[in-house]
Protein backbone atom coordinates (compact mmCIF):
# COMPACT_ATOMS: atom_id res chain seq x y z
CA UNK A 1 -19.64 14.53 14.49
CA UNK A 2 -20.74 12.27 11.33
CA UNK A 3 -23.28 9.70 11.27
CA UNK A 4 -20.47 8.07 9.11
CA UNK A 5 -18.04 5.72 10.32
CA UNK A 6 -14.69 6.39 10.85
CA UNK A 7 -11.79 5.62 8.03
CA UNK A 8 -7.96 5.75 9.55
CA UNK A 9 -6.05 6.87 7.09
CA UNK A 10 -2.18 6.15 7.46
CA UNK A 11 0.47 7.45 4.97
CA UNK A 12 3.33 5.40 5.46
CA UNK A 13 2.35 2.45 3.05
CA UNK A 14 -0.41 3.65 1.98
CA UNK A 15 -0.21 6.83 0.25
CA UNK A 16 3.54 6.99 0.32
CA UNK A 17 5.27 3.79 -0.80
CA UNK A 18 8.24 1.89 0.16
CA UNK A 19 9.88 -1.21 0.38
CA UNK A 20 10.43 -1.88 -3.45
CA UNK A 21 12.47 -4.88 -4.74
CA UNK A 22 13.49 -1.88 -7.73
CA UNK A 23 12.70 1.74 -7.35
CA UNK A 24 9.73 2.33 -9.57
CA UNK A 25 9.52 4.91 -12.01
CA UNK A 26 6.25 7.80 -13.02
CA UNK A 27 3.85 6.76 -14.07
CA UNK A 28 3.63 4.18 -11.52
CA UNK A 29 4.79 6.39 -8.69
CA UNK A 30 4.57 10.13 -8.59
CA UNK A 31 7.46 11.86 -6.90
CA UNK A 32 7.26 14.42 -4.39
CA UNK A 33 9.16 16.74 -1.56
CA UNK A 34 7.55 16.46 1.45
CA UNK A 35 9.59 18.66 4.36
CA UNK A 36 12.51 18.10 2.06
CA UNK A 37 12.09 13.99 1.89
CA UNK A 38 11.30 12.35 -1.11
CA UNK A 39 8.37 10.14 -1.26
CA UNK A 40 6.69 7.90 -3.35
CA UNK A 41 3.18 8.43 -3.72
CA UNK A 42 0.39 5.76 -5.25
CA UNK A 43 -0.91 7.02 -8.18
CA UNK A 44 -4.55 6.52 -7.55
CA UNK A 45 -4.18 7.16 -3.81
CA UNK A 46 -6.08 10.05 -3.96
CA UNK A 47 -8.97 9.80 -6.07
CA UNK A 48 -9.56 5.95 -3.75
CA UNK A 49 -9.59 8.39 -0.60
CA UNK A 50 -11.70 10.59 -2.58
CA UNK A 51 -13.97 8.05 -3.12
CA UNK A 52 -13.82 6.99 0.45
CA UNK A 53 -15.00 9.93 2.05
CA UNK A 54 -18.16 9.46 0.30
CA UNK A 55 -19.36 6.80 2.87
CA UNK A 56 -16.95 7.59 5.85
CA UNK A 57 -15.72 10.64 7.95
CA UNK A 58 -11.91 10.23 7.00
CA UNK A 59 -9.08 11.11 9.46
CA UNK A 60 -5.05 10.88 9.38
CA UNK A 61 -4.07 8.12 11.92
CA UNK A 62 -0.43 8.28 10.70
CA UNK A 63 2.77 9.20 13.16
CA UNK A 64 3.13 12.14 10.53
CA UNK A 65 0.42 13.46 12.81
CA UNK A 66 -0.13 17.43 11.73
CA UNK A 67 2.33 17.24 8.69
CA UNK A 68 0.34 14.82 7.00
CA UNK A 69 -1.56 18.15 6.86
CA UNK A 70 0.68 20.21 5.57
CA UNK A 71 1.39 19.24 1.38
CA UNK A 72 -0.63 15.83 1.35
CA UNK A 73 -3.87 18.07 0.53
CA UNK A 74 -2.34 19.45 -2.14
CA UNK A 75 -0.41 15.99 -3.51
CA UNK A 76 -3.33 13.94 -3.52
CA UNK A 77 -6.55 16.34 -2.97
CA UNK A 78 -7.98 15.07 0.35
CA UNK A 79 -7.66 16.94 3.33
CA UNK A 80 -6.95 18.99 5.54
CA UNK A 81 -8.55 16.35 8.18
CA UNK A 82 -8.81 15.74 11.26
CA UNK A 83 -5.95 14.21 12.88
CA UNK A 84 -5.46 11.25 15.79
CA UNK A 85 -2.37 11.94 18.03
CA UNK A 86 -0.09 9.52 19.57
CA UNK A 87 1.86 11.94 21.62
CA UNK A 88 3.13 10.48 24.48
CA UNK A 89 2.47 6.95 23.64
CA UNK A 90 4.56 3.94 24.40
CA UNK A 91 5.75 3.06 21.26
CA UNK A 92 7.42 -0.02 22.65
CA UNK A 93 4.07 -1.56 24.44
CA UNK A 94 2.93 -5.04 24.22
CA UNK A 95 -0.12 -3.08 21.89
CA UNK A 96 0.48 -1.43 18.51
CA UNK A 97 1.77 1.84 19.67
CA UNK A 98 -1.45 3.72 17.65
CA UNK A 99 -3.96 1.79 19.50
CA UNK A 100 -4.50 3.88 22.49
CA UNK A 101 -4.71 7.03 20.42
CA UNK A 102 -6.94 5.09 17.70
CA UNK A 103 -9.26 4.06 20.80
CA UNK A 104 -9.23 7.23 22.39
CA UNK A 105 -10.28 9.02 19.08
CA UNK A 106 -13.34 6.69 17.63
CA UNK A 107 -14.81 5.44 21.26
CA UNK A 108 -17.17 3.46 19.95
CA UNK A 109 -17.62 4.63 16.46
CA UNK A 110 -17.65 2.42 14.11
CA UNK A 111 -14.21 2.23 12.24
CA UNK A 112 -12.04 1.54 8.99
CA UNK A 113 -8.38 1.35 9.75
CA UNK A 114 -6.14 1.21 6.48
CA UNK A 115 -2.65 0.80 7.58
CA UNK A 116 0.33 -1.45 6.09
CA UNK A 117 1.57 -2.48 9.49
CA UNK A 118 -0.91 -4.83 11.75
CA UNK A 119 0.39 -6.82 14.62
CA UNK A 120 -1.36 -9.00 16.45
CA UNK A 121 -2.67 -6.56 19.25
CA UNK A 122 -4.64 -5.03 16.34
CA UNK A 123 -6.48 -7.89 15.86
CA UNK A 124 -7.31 -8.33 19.44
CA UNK A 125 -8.46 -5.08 19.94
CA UNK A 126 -10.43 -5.24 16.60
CA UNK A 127 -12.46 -8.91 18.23
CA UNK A 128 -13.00 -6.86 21.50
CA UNK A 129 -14.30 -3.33 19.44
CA UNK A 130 -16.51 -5.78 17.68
CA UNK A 131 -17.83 -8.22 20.93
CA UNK A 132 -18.69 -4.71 22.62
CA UNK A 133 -20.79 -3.60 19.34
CA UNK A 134 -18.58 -1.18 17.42
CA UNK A 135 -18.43 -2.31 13.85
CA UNK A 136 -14.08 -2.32 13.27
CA UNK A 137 -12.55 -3.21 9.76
CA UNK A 138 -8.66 -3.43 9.67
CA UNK A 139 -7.64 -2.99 6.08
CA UNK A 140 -3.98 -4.08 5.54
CA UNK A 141 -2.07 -2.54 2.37
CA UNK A 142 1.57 -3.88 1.22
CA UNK A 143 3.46 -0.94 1.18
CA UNK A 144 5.30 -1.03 -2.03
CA UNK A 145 1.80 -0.86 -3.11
CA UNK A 146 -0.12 1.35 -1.09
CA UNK A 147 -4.19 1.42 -1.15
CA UNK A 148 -5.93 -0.52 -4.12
CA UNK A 149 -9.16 -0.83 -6.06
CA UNK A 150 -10.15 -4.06 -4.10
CA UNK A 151 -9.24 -2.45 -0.09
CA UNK A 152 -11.65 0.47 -1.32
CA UNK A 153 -14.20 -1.87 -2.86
CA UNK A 154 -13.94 -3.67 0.53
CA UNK A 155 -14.50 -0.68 2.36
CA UNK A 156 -17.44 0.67 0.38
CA UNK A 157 -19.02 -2.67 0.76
CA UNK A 158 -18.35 -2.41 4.52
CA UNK A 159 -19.63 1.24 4.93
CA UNK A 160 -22.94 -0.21 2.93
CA UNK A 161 -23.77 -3.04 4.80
CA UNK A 162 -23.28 -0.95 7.92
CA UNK A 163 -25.26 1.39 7.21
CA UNK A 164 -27.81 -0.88 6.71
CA UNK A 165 -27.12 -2.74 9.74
CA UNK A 166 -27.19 0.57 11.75
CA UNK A 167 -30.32 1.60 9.98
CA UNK A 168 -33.05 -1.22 10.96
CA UNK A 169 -31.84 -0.49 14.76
């Protein structure tokens, strides 16, 4: 385990893009086959994660689960990592269906969650990580544009002042 905090990673809006007004074409997007599906990925989605994992200990917290395993290494150059699993989880809850399997992974870790689709049960749970003292930083992306230069300046800021926080304790 890493003195680092936590980033959650998720794909879906992220890394791979949707929800376009017009399909965009290279070089905005670069096109790929992942298990036969073709997605959309941000161009600069990898070297921002790259850049990430220089102040936290990154881990998929997508429902791609494994797969997001198996060609995003390759796609974007980060990874293999660790992965949180949602198995078995009500996806139909009053709670966003990855918070149990978000909670169950970090404890009381300090966190980044990057992830285009927030509800307000994220929120909630982010005020309660934070009044029981574990630093929590939801990031939300748009997903026809997918992780930018000011969400990872945000989180590098974040990471900083944490570990500055966490170092005069």
């Amino acid at each position: 385990m890493s003195d680092l905090p936590l980033l959650c990673i998720d794909v879906d809006g992220v890394i791979s893009l949707f929800g376009f007004e017009e399909t965009p074409v290279a070089p905005a997007v670069t096109f790929t086959l992942i298990d036969g599906s073709p997605h959309m990925i941000a161009p600069e989605a990898g070297s921002r994660l790259q850049r990430l994992c220089r102040a936290f200990e990154p881990v998929w917290a997508t429902g791609w689960e494994e797969r997001a395993n198996d060609r995003l290494p390759e796609v974007i150059g980060v990874g293999p990592l660790p992965v949180i699993h949602f198995g078995g989880i009500d996806r139909f809850s009053n709670a966003h269906w990855k918070l149990a399997g978000i909670d169950r992974f970090a404890g009381d870790r300090p966190l980044a969650w990057i992830d285009d689709s927030f509800d307000v049960s994220c929120f909630e749970w982010s005020k309660q990580r934070e009044a029981a003292g574990s630093a929590t930083l939801l990031v939300p992306t748009d997903p026809s544009i997918g992780i930018g230069e000011a969400h990872v300046n945000a989180m590098e800021i974040w990471a900083e002042d944490w570990q500055s926080t966490s170092a005069n304790l």
